[in-house]
PDB file of N, CA and C in Angstrom:
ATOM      1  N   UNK A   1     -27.458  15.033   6.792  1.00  0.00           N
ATOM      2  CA  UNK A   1     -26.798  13.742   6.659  1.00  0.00           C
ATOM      3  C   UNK A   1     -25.300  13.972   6.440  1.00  0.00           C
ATOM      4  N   UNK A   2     -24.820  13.002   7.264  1.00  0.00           N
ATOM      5  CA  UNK A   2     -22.976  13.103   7.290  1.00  0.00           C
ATOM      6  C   UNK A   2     -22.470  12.654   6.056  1.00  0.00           C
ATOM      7  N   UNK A   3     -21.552  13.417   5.310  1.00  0.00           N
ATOM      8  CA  UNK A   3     -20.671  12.974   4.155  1.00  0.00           C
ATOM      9  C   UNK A   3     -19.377  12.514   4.208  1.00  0.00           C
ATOM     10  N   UNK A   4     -18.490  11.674   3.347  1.00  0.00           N
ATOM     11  CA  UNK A   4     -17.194  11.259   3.278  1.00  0.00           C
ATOM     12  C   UNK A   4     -16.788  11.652   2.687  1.00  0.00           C
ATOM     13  N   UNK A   5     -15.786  12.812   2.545  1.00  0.00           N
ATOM     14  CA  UNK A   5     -15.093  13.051   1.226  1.00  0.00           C
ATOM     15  C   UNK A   5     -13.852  12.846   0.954  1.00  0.00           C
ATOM     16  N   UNK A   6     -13.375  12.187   0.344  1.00  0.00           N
ATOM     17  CA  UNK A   6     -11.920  11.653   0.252  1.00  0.00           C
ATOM     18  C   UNK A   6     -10.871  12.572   0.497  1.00  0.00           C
ATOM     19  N   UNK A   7      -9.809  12.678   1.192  1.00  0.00           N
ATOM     20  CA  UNK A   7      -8.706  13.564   0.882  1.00  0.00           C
ATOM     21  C   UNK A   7      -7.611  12.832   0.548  1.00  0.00           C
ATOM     22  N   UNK A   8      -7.072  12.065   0.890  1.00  0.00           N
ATOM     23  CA  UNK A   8      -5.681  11.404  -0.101  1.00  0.00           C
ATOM     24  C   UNK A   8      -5.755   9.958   0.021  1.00  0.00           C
ATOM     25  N   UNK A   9      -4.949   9.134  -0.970  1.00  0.00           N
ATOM     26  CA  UNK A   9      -5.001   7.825  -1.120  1.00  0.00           C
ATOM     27  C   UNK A   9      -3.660   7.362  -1.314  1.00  0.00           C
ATOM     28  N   UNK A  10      -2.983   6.653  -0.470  1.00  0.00           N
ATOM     29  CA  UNK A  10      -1.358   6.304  -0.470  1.00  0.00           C
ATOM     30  C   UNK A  10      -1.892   4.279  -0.660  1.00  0.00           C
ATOM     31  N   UNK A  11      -0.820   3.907  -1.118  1.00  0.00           N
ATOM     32  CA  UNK A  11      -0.221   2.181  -1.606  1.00  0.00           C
ATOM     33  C   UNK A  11       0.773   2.307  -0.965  1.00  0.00           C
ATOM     34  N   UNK A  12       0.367   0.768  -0.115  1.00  0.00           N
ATOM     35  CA  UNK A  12       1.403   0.484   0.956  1.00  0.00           C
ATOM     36  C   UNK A  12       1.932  -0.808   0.598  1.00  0.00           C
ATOM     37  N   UNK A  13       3.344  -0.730   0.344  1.00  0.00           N
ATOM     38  CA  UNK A  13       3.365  -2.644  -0.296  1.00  0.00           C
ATOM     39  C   UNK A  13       4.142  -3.121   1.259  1.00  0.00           C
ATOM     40  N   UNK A  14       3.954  -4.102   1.201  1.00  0.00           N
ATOM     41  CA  UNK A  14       4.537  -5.318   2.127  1.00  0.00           C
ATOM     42  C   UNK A  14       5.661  -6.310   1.871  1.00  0.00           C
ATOM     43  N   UNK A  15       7.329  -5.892   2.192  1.00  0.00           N
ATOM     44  CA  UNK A  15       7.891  -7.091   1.652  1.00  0.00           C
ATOM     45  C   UNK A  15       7.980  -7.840   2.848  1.00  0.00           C
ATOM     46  N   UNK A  16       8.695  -9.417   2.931  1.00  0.00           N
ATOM     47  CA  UNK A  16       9.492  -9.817   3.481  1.00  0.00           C
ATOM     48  C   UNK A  16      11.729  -9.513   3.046  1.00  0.00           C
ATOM     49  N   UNK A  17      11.728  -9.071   4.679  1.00  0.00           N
ATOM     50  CA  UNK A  17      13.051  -8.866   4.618  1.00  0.00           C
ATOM     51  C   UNK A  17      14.237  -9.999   5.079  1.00  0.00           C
ATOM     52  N   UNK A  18      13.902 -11.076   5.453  1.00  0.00           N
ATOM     53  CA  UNK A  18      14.276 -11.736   5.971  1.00  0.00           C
ATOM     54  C   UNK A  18      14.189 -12.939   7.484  1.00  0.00           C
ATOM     55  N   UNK A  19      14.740 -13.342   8.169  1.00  0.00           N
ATOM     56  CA  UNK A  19      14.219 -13.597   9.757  1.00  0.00           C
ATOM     57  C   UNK A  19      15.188 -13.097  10.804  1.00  0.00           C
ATOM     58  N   UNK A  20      14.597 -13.163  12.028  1.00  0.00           N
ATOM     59  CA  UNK A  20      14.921 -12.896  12.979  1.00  0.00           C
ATOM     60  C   UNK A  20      15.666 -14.340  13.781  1.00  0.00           C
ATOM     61  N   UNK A  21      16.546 -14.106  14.753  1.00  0.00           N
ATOM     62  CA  UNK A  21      17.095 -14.867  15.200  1.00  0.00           C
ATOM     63  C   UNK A  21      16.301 -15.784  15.868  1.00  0.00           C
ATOM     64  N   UNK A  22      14.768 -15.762  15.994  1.00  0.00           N
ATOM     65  CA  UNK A  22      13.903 -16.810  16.166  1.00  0.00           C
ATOM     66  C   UNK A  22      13.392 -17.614  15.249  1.00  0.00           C
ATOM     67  N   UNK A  23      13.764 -17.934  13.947  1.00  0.00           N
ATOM     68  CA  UNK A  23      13.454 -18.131  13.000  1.00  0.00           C
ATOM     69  C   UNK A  23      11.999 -17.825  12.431  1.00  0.00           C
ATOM     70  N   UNK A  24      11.179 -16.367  13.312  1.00  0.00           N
ATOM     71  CA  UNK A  24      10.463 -15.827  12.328  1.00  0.00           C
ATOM     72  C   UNK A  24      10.531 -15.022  11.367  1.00  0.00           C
ATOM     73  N   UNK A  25       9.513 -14.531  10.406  1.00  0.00           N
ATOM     74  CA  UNK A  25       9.751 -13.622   9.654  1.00  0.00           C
ATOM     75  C   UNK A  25       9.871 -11.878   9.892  1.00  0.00           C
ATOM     76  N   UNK A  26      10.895 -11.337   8.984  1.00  0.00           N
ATOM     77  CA  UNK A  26      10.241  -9.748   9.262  1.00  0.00           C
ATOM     78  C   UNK A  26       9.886  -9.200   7.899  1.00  0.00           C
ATOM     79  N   UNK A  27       9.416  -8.412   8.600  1.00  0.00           N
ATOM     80  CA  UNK A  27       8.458  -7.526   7.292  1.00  0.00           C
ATOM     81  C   UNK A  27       8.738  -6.301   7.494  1.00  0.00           C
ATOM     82  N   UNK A  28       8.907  -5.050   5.995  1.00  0.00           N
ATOM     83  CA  UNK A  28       8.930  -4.467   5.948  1.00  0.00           C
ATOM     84  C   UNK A  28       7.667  -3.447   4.977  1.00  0.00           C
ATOM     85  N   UNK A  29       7.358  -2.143   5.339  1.00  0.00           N
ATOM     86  CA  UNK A  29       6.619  -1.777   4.413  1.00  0.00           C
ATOM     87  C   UNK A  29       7.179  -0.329   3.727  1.00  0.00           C
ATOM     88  N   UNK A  30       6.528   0.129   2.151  1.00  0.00           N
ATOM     89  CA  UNK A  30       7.255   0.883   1.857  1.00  0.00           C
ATOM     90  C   UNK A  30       5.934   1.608   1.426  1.00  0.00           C
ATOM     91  N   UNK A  31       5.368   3.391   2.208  1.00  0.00           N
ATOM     92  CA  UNK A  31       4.072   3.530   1.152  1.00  0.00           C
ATOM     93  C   UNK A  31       4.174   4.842   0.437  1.00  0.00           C
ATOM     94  N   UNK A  32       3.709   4.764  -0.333  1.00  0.00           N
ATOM     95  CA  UNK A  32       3.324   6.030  -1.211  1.00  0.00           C
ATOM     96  C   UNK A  32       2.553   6.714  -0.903  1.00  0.00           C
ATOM     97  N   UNK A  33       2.590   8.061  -1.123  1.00  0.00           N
ATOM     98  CA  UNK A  33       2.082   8.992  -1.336  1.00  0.00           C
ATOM     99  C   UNK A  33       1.266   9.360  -2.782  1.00  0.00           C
ATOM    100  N   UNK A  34       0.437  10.163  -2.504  1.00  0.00           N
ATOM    101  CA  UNK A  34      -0.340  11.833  -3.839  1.00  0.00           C
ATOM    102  C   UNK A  34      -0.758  10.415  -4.735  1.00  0.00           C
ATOM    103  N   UNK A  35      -1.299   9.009  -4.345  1.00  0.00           N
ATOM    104  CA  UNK A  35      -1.873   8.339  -5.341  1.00  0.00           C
ATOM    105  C   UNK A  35      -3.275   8.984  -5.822  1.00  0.00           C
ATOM    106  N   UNK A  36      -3.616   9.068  -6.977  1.00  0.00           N
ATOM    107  CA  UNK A  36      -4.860   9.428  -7.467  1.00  0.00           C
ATOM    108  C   UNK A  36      -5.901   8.767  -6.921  1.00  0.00           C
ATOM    109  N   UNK A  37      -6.372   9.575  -6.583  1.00  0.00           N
ATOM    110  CA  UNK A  37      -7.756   9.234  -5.545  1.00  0.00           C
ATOM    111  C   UNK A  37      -8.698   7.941  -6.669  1.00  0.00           C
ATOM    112  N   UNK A  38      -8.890   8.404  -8.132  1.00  0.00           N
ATOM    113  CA  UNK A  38      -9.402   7.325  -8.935  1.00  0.00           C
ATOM    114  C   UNK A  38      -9.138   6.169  -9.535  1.00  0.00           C
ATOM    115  N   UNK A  39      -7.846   5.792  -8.850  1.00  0.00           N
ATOM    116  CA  UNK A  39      -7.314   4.891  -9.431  1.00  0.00           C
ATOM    117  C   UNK A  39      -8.004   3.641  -9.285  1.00  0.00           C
ATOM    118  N   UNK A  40      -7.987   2.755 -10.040  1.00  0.00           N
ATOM    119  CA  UNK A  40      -8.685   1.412 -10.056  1.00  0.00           C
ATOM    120  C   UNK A  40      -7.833   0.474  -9.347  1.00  0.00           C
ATOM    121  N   UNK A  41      -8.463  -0.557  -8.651  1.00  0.00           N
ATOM    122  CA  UNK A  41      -7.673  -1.896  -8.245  1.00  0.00           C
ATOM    123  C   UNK A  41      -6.882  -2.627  -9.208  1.00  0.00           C
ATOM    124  N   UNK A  42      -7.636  -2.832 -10.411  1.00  0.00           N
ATOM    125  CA  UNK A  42      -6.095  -3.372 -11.505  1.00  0.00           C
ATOM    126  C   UNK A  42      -5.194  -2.468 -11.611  1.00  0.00           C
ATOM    127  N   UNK A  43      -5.098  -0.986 -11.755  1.00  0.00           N
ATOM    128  CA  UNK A  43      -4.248  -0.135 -12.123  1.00  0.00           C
ATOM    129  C   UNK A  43      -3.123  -0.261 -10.427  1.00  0.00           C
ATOM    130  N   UNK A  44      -3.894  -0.508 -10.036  1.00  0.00           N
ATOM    131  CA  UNK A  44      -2.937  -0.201  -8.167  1.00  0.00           C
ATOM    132  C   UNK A  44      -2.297  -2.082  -8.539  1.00  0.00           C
ATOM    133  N   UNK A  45      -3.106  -2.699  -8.591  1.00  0.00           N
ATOM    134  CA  UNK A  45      -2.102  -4.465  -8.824  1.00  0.00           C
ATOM    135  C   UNK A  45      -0.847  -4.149  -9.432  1.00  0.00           C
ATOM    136  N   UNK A  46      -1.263  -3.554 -10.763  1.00  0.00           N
ATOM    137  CA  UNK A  46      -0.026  -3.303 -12.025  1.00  0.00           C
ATOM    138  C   UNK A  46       1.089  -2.525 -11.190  1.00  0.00           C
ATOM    139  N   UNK A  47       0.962  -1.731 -10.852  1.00  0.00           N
ATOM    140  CA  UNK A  47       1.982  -0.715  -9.907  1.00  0.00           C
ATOM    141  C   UNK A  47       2.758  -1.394  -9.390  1.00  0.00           C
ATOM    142  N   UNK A  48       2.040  -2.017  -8.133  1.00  0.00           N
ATOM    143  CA  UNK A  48       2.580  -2.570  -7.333  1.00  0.00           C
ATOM    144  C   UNK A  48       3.555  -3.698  -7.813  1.00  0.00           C
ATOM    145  N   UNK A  49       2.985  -4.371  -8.424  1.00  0.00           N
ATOM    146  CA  UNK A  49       3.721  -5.500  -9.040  1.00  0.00           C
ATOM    147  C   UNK A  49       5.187  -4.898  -9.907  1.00  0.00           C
ATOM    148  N   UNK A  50       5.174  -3.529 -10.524  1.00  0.00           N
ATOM    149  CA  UNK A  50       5.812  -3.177 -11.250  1.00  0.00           C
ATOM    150  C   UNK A  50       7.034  -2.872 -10.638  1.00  0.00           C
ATOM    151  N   UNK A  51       6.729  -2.100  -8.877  1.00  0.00           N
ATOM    152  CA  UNK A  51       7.330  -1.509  -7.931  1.00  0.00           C
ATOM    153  C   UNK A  51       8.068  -2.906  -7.222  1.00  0.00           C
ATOM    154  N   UNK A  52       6.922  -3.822  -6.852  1.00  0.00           N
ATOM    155  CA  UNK A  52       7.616  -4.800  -6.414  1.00  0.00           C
ATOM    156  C   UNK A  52       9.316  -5.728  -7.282  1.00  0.00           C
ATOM    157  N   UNK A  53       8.735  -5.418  -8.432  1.00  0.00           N
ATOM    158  CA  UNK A  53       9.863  -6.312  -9.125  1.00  0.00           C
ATOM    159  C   UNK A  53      11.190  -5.451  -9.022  1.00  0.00           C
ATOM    160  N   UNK A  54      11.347  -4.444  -8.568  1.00  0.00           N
ATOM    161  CA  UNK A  54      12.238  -3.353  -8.831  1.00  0.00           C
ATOM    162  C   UNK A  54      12.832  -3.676  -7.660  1.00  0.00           C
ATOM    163  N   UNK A  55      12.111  -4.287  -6.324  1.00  0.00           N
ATOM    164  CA  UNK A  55      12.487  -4.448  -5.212  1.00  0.00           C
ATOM    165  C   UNK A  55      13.619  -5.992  -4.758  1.00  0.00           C
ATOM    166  N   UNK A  56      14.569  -5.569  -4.031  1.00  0.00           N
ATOM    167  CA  UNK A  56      15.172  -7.167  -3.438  1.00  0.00           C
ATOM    168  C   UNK A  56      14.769  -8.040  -3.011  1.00  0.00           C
ATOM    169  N   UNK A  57      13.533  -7.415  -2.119  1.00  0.00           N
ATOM    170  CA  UNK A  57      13.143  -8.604  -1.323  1.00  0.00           C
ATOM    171  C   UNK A  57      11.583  -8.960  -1.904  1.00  0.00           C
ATOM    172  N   UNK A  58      11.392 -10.242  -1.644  1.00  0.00           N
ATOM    173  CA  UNK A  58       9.524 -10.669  -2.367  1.00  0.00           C
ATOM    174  C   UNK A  58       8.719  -9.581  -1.878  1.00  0.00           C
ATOM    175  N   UNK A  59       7.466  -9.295  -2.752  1.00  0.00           N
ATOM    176  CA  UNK A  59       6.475  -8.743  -2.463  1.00  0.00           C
ATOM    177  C   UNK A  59       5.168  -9.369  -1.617  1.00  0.00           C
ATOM    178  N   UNK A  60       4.505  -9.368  -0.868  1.00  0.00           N
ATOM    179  CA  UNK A  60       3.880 -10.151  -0.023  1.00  0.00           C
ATOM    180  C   UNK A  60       2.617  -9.761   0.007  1.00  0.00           C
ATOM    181  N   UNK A  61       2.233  -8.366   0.332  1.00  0.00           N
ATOM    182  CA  UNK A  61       0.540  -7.782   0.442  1.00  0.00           C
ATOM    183  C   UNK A  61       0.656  -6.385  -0.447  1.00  0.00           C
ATOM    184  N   UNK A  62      -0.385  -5.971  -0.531  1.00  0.00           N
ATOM    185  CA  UNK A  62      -0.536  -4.778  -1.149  1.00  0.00           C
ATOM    186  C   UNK A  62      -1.424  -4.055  -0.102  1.00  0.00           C
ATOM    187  N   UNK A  63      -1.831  -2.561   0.080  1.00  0.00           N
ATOM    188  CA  UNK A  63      -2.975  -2.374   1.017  1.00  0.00           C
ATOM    189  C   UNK A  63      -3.371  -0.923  -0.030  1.00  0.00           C
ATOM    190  N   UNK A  64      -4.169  -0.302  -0.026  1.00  0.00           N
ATOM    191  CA  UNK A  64      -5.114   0.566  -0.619  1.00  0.00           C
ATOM    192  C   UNK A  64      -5.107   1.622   0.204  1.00  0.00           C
ATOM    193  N   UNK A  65      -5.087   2.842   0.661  1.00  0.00           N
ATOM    194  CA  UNK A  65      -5.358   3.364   1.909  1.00  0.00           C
ATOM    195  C   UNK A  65      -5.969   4.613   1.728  1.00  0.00           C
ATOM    196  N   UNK A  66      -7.173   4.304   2.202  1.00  0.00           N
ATOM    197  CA  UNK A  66      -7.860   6.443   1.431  1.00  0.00           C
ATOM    198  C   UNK A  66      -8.275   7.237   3.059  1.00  0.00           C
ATOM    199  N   UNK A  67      -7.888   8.445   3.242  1.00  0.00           N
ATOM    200  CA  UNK A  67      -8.565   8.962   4.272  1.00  0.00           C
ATOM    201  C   UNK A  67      -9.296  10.196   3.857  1.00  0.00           C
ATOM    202  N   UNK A  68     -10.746  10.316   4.894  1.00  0.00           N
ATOM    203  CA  UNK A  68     -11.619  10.663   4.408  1.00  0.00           C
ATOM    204  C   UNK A  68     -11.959  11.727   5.578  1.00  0.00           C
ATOM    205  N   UNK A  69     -12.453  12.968   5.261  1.00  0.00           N
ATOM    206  CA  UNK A  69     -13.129  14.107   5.909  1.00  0.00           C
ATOM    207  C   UNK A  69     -14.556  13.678   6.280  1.00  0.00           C
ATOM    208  N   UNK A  70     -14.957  13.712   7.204  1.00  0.00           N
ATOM    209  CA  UNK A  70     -16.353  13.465   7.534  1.00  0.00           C
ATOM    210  C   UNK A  70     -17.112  14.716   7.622  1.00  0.00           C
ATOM    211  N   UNK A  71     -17.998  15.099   6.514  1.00  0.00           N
ATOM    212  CA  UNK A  71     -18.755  16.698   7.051  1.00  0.00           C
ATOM    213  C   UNK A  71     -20.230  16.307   7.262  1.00  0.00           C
ATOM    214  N   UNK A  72     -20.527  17.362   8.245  1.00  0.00           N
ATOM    215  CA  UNK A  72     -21.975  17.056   8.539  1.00  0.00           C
ATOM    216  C   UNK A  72     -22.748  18.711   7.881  1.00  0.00           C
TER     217      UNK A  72
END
């Protein structure tokens, strides 16, 4: 039976930077790296939020991101 085993987990935040001369939006993203593979979803909110406030522009999404080794 095939296994998943985690190898790294980066936080990707999402701002808005402003618009484009069409009056849509743009977005920018900023992600991290060497996040602890155990980190909890409140502990990754708190971050982010912490990171976000540090930032100019609003914070908009957060994303989680783990990639994983598949062994058989």
């Amino acid at each position: 039976m095939a296994q998943a085993i985690i190898k790294d987990t980066k936080l990707k935040l999402y701002f808005e930077i402003g618009m484009n001369e069409k009056g849509e939006p743009v977005y920018q993203t900023k992600t991290y790296s060497n996040i602890k593979k155990e980190s909890t979803p409140d502990k990754l909110a708190e971050v982010a939020q912490v990171l976000g406030g540090l930032c100019e522009h609003p914070l908009l999404g957060v994303e989680k991101l783990d990639n994983f080794d598949i062994v058989m």
